[in-house]
Protein backbone atom coordinates (compact mmCIF):
# COMPACT_ATOMS: atom_id res chain seq x y z
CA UNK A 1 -115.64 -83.65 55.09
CA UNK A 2 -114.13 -87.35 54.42
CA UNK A 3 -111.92 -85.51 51.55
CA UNK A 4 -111.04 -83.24 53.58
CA UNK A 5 -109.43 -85.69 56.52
CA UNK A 6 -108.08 -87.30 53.75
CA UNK A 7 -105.88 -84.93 51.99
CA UNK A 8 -105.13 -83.69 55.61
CA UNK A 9 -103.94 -87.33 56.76
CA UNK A 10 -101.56 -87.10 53.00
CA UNK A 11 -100.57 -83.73 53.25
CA UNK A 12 -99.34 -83.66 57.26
CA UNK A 13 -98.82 -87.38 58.18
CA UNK A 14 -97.94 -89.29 54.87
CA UNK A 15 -95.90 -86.24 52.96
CA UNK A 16 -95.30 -84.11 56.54
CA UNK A 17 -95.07 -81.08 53.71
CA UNK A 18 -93.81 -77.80 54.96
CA UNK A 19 -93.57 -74.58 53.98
CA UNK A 20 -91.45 -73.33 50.78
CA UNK A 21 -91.44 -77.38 49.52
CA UNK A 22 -92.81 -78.20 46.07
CA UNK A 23 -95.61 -80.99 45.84
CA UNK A 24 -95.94 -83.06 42.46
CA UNK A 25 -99.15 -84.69 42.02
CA UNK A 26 -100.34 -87.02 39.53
CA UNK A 27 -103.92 -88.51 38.99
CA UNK A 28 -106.83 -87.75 36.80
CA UNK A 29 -109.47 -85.76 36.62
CA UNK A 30 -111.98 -88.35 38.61
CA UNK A 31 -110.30 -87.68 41.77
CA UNK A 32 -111.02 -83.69 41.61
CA UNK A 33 -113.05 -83.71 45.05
CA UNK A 34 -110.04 -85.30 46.59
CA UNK A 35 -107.32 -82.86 44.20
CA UNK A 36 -109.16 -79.67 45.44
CA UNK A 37 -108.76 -80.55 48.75
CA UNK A 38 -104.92 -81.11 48.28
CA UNK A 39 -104.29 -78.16 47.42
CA UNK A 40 -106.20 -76.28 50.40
CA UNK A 41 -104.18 -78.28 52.33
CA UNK A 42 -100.44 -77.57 50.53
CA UNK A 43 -101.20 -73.74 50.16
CA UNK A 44 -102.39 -72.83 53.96
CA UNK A 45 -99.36 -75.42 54.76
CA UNK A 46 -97.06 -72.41 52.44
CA UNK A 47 -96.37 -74.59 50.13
CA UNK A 48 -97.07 -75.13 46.48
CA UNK A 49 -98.05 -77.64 43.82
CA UNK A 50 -97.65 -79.03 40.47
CA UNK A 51 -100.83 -81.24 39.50
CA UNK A 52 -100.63 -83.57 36.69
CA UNK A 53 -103.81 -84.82 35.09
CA UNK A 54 -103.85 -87.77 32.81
CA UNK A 55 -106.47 -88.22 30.38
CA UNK A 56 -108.59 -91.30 29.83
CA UNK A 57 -106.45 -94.09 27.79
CA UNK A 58 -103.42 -91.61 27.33
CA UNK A 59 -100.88 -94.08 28.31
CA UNK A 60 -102.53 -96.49 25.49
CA UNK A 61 -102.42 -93.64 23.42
CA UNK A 62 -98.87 -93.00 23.39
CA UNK A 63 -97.50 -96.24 23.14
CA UNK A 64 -99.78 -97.33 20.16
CA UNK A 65 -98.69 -94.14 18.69
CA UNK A 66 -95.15 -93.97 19.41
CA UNK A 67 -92.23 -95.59 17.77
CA UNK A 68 -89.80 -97.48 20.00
CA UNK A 69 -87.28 -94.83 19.20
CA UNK A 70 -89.29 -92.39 20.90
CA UNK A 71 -90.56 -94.58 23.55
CA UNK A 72 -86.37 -94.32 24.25
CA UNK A 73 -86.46 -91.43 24.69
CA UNK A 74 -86.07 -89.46 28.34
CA UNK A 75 -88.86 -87.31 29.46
CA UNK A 76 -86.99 -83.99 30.62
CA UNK A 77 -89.82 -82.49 32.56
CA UNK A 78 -89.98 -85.92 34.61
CA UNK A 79 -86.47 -85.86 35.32
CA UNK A 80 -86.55 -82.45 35.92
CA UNK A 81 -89.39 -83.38 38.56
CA UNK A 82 -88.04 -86.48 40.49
CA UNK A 83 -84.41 -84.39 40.55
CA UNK A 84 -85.92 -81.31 42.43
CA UNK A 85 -89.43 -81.80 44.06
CA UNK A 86 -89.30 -82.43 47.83
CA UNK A 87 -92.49 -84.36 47.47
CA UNK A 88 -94.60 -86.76 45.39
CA UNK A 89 -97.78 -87.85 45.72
CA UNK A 90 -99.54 -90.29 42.86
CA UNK A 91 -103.52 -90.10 43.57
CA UNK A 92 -104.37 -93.62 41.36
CA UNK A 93 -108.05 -92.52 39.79
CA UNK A 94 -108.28 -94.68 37.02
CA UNK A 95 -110.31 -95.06 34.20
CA UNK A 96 -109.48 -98.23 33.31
CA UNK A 97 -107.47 -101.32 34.34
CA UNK A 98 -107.18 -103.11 31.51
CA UNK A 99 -106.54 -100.19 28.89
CA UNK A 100 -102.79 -101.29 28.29
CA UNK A 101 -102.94 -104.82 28.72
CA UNK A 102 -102.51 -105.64 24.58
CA UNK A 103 -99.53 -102.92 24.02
CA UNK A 104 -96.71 -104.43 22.14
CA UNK A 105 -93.99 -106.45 24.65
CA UNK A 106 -90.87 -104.25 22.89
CA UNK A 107 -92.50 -100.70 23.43
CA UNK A 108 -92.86 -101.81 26.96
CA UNK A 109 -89.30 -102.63 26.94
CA UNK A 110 -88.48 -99.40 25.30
CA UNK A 111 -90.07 -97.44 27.34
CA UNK A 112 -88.77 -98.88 30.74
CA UNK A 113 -85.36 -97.69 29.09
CA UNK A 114 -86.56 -94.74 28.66
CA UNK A 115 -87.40 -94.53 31.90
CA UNK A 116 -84.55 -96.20 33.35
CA UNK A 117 -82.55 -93.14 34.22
CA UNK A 118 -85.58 -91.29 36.05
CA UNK A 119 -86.49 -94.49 37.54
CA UNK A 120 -82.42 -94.60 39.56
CA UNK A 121 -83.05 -90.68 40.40
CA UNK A 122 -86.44 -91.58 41.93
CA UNK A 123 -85.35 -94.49 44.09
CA UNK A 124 -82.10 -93.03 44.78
CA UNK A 125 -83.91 -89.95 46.45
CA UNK A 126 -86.89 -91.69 47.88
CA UNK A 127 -84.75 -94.32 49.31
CA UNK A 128 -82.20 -91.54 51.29
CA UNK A 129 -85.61 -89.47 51.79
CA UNK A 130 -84.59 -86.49 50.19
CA UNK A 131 -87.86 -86.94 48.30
CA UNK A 132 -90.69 -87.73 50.15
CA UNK A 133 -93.35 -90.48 48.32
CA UNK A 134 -96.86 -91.56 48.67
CA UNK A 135 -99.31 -93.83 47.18
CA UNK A 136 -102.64 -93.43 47.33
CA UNK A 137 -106.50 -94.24 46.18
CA UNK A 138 -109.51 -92.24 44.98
CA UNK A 139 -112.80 -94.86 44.43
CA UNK A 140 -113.29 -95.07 40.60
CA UNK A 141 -115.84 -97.29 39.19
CA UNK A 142 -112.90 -99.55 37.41
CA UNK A 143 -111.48 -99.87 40.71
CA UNK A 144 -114.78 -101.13 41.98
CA UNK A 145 -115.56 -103.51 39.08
CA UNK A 146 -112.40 -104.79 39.60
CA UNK A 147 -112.55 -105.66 43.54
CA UNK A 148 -115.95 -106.84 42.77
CA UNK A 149 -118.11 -103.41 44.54
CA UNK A 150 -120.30 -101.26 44.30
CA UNK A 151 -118.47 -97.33 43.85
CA UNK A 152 -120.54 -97.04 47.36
CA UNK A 153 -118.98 -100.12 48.86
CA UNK A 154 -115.28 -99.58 47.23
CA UNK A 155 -115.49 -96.28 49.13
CA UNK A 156 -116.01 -97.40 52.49
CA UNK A 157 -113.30 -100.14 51.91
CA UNK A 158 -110.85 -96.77 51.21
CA UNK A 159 -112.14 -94.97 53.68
CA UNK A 160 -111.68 -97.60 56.50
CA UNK A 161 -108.54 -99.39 55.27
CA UNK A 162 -107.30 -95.68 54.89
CA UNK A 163 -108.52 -95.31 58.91
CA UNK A 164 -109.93 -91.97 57.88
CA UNK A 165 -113.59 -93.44 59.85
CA UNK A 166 -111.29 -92.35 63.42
CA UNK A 167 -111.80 -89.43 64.91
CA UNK A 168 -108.18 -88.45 64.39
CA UNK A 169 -107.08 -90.76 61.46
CA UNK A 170 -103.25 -89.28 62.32
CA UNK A 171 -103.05 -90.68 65.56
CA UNK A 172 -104.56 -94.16 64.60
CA UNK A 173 -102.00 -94.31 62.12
CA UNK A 174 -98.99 -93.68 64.91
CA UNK A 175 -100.76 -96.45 66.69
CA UNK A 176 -100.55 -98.80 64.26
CA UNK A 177 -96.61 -97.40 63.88
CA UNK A 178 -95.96 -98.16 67.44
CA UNK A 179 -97.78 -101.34 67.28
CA UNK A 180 -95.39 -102.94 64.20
CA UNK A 181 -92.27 -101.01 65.67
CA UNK A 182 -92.18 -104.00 68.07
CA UNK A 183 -91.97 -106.53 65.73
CA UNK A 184 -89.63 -104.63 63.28
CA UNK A 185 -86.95 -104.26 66.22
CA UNK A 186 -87.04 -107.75 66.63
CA UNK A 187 -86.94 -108.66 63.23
CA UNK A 188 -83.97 -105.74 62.70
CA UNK A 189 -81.72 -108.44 65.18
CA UNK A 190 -82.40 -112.03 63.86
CA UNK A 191 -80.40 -112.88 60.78
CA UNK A 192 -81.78 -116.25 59.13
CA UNK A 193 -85.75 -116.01 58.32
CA UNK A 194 -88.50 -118.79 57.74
CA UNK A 195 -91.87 -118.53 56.00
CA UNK A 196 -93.56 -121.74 57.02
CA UNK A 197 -96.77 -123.25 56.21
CA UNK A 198 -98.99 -125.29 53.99
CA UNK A 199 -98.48 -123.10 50.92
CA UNK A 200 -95.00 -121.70 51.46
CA UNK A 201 -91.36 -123.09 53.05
CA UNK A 202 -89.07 -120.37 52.27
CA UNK A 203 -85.81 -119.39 54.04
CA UNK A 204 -83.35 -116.29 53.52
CA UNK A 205 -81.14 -114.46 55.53
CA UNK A 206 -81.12 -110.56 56.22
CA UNK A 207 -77.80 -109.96 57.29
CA UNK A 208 -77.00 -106.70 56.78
CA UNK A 209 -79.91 -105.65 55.85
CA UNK A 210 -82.91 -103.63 57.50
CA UNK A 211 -86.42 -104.50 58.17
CA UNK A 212 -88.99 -101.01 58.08
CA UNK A 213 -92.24 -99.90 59.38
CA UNK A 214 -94.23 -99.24 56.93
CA UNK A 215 -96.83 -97.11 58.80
CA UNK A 216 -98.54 -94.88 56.19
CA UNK A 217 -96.03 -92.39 55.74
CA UNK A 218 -94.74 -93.93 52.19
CA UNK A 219 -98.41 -95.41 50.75
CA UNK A 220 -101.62 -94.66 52.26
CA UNK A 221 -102.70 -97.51 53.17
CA UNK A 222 -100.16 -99.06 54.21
CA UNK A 223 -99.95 -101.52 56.97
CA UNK A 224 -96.74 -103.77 56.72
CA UNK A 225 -93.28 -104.80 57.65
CA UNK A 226 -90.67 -104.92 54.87
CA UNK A 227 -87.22 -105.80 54.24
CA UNK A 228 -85.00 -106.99 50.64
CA UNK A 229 -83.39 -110.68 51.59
CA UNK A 230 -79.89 -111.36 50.55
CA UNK A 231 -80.46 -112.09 47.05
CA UNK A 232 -78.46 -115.34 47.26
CA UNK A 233 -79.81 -116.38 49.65
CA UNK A 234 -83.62 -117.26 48.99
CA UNK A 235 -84.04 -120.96 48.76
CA UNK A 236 -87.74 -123.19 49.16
CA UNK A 237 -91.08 -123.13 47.37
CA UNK A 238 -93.95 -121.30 47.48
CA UNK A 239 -97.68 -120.72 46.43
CA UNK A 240 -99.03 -117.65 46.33
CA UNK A 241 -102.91 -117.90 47.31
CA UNK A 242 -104.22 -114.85 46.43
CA UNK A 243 -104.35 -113.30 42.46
CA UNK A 244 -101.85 -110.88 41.45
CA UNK A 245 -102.22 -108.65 38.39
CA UNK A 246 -98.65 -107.39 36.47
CA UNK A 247 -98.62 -105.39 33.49
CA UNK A 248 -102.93 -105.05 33.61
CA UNK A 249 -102.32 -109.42 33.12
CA UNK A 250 -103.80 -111.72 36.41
CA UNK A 251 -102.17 -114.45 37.53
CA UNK A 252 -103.36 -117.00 40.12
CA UNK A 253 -102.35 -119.50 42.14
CA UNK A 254 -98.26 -118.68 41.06
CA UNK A 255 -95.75 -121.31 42.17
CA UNK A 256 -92.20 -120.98 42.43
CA UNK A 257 -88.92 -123.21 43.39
CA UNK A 258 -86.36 -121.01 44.31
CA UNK A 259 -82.31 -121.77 44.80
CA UNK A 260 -79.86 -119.56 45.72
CA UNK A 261 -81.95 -116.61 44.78
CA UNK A 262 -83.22 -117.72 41.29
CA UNK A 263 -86.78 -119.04 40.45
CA UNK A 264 -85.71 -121.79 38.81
CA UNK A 265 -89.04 -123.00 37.50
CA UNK A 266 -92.80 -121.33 38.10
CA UNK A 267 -96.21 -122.10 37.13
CA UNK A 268 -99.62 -120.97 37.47
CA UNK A 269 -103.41 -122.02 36.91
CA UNK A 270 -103.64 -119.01 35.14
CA UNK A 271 -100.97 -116.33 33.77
CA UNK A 272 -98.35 -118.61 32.56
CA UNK A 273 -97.67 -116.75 29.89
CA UNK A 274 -97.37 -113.52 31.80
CA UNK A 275 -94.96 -115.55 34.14
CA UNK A 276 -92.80 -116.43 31.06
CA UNK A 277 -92.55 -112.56 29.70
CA UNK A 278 -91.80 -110.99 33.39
CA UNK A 279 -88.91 -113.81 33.93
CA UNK A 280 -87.56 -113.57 31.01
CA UNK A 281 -86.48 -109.78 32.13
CA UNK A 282 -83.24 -109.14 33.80
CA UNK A 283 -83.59 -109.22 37.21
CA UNK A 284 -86.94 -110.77 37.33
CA UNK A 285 -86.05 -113.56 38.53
CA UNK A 286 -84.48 -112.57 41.79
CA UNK A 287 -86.39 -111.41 44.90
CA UNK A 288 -86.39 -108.17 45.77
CA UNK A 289 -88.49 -107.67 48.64
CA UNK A 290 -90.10 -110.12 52.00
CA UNK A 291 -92.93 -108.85 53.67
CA UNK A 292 -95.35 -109.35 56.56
CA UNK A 293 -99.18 -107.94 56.06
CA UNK A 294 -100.48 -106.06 59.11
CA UNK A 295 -103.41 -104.15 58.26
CA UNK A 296 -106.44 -105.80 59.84
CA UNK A 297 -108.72 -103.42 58.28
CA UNK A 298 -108.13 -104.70 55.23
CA UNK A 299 -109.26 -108.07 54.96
CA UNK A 300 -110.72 -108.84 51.37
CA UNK A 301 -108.70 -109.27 48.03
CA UNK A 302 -109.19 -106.10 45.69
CA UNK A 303 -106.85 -106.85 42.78
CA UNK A 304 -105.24 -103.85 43.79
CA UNK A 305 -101.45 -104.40 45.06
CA UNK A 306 -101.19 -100.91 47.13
CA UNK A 307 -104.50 -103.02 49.61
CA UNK A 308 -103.75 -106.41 48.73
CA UNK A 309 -100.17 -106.42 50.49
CA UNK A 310 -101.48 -105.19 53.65
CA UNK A 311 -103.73 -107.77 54.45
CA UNK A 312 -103.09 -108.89 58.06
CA UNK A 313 -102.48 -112.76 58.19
CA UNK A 314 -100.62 -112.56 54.58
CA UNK A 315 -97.13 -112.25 53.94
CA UNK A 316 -95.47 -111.19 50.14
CA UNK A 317 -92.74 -111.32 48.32
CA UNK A 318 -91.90 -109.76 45.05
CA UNK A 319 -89.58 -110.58 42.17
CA UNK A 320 -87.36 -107.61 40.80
CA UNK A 321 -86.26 -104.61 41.94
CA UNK A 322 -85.28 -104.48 45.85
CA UNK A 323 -85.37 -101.28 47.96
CA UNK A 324 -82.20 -99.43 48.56
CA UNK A 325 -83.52 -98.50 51.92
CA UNK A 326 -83.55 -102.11 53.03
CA UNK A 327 -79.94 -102.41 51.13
CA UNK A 328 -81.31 -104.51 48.66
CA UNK A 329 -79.04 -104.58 45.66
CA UNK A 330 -81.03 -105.97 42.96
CA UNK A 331 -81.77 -104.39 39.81
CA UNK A 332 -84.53 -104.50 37.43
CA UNK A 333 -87.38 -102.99 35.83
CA UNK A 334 -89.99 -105.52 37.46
CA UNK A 335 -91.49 -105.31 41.06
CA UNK A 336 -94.14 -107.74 41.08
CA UNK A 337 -95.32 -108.34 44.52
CA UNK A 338 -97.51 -111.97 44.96
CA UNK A 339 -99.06 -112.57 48.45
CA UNK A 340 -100.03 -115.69 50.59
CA UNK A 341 -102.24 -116.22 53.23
CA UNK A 342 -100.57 -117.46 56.44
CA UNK A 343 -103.75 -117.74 59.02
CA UNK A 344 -104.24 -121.08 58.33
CA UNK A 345 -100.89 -122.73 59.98
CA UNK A 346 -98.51 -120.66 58.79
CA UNK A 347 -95.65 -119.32 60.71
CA UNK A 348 -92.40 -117.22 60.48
CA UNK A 349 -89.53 -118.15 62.35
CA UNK A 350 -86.87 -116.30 63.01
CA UNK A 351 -83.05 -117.11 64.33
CA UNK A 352 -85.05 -120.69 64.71
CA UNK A 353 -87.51 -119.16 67.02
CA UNK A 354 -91.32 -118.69 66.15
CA UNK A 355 -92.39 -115.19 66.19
CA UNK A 356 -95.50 -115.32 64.29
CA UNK A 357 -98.31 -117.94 64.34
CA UNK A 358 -101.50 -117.89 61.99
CA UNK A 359 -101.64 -114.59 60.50
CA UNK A 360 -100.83 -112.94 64.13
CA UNK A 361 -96.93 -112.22 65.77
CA UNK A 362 -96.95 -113.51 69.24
CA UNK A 363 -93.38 -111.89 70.46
């Protein structure tokens, strides 16, 4: 029954699929309960499907078997795929978090420019909405290692941060929509933006570009305000409180001094050297995206970015690529979002008024 309501709440609220659209689908086979129910859903909907089902350590397997000349190479299916499906939905089911930690720093690079073409296609489309996205979770047992759970307990957190414990999980979600559509049209008229408190004093300015409501329809959960800041424009410090994992590597406890847009020096109590690989990356070192957490139902760190950012009383920001949406304008192969908990004093300002006050808005 819970699968069900889930792959209804993907399938009509999150994708809104309708009838004669194609549905890509990626995941492995752990998430089958959740898979079958998909594709109920898309078929009685009269659509179709494409499922894609990695096997255990196949992304480990390819790059320790793969040259860096092939690794360079463009995947014709996947272009093929991001050029011409009307949705895509990536069900994370993992085997293992850590499996591709160790590969080789140049067959990463190689295959990001591999990649690099698909990559433009995908964001181009996604961020016009000609192709509709979504992120989501199935409980795995590496997931729940990982947050620190049992597989029981990591379900219930998915279930409930995913609302799918409501009667109607759909309208909760509009709720929530209406709820951070006040915020967003305020934030969608101010200009100049602060992030103040005893881990973070960072301004930037968002002329010209546009704040969103990120109310389940793009990642499930979601939960979150979003915008990309003029990427001169950053300037301040900040520590991220909570850990971050990049590249299957944690970090923890990042600090950065940024001017003018550039991290201009960072350091970490653990992760430095994964700080020094990701900034040494074009792009990397310019912010792409400022963020507000609004998701109360999520309230724990999971090691898992697609909960983790959605934390109400946290804001992120992430280095790298910006979203075209938003206008950002940055460009790189790196998103790495790193959050930081504001309920303890922290505050946004905006325009050089307060809007938000210890993890709450109060406009």
């Amino acid at each position: 029954m819970i699968y069900s309501k889930y792959a209804s709440l993907l399938v009509d609220y999150c994708l809104a699929v309708k009838a004669n659209e194609r549905v890509y689908i990626s995941s492995t086979y752990l998430a089958e309960p959740l898979l079958q129910e998909l594709l109920k859903c898309i078929y009685s909907r009269g659509a179709t499907a494409h499922i894609n089902i990695e096997l255990q350590d196949q992304t480990k397997i390819i790059f320790d078997a793969a040259s860096e000349d092939v690794l360079k190479k463009e995947n014709a299916i996947q272009k093929y795929i991001v050029e011409n499906f009307d949705c895509y939905l990536v069900v994370r089911a993992p085997f293992n978090l850590r499996d591709t930690q160790n590969v080789d720093t140049n067959k990463r690079i190689a295959a990001t420019e591999g990649n690099k073409e698909i990559n433009k296609i995908y964001n181009e489309r996604t961020g016009s909405y000609k192709m509709r996205r979504s992120l989501c979770q199935f409980p795995t047992q590496a997931s729940a290692q990982e947050a620190g759970m049992s597989l029981k307990e990591y379900e219930n957190f998915i279930f409930q941060s995913c609302f799918l414990y409501e009667e109607n999980p759909i309208e909760a979600w509009k709720q929530l929509g209406r709820n951070q559509q006040t915020a967003t049209d305020y934030l969608n008229k101010c200009k100049n933006i602060h992030y103040k408190g005893p881990n973070i004093d960072i301004k930037f300015s968002t002329d010209g570009r546009t704040w969103i409501n990120s109310d389940g329809k793009a990642n499930m959960p979601s939960g979150e305000i979003y915008t990309a800041p003029v990427e001169d424009s950053v300037n301040g410090q900040v520590k991220f409180t909570l850990p971050s994992i990049y590249m299957g590597q944690e970090a923890e406890e990042v600090e950065l001094d940024v001017k003018n847009g550039v991290v201009q020096s960072w350091k970490a109590t653990r992760g430095m050297d994964l700080l020094n690989k990701v900034f040494d990356m074009p792009g990397a070192r310019v912010f792409g995206e400022a963020a507000i957490g609004c998701n109360n139902n999520i309230q724990r760190i999971t090691k898992n970015i697609l909960f983790d950012e959605k934390i109400g009383g946290t804001i992120h920001m992430a280095v790298g690529q910006s979203y075209a949406q938003c206008g950002g304008k940055n460009d790189s192969s790196v998103h790495w979002d790193m959050i930081t908990d504001m309920t303890q004093g922290g505050e946004i300002w905006a325009d050089g008024i307060m809007i938000y006050k210890d993890g709450k808005f109060i406009i």
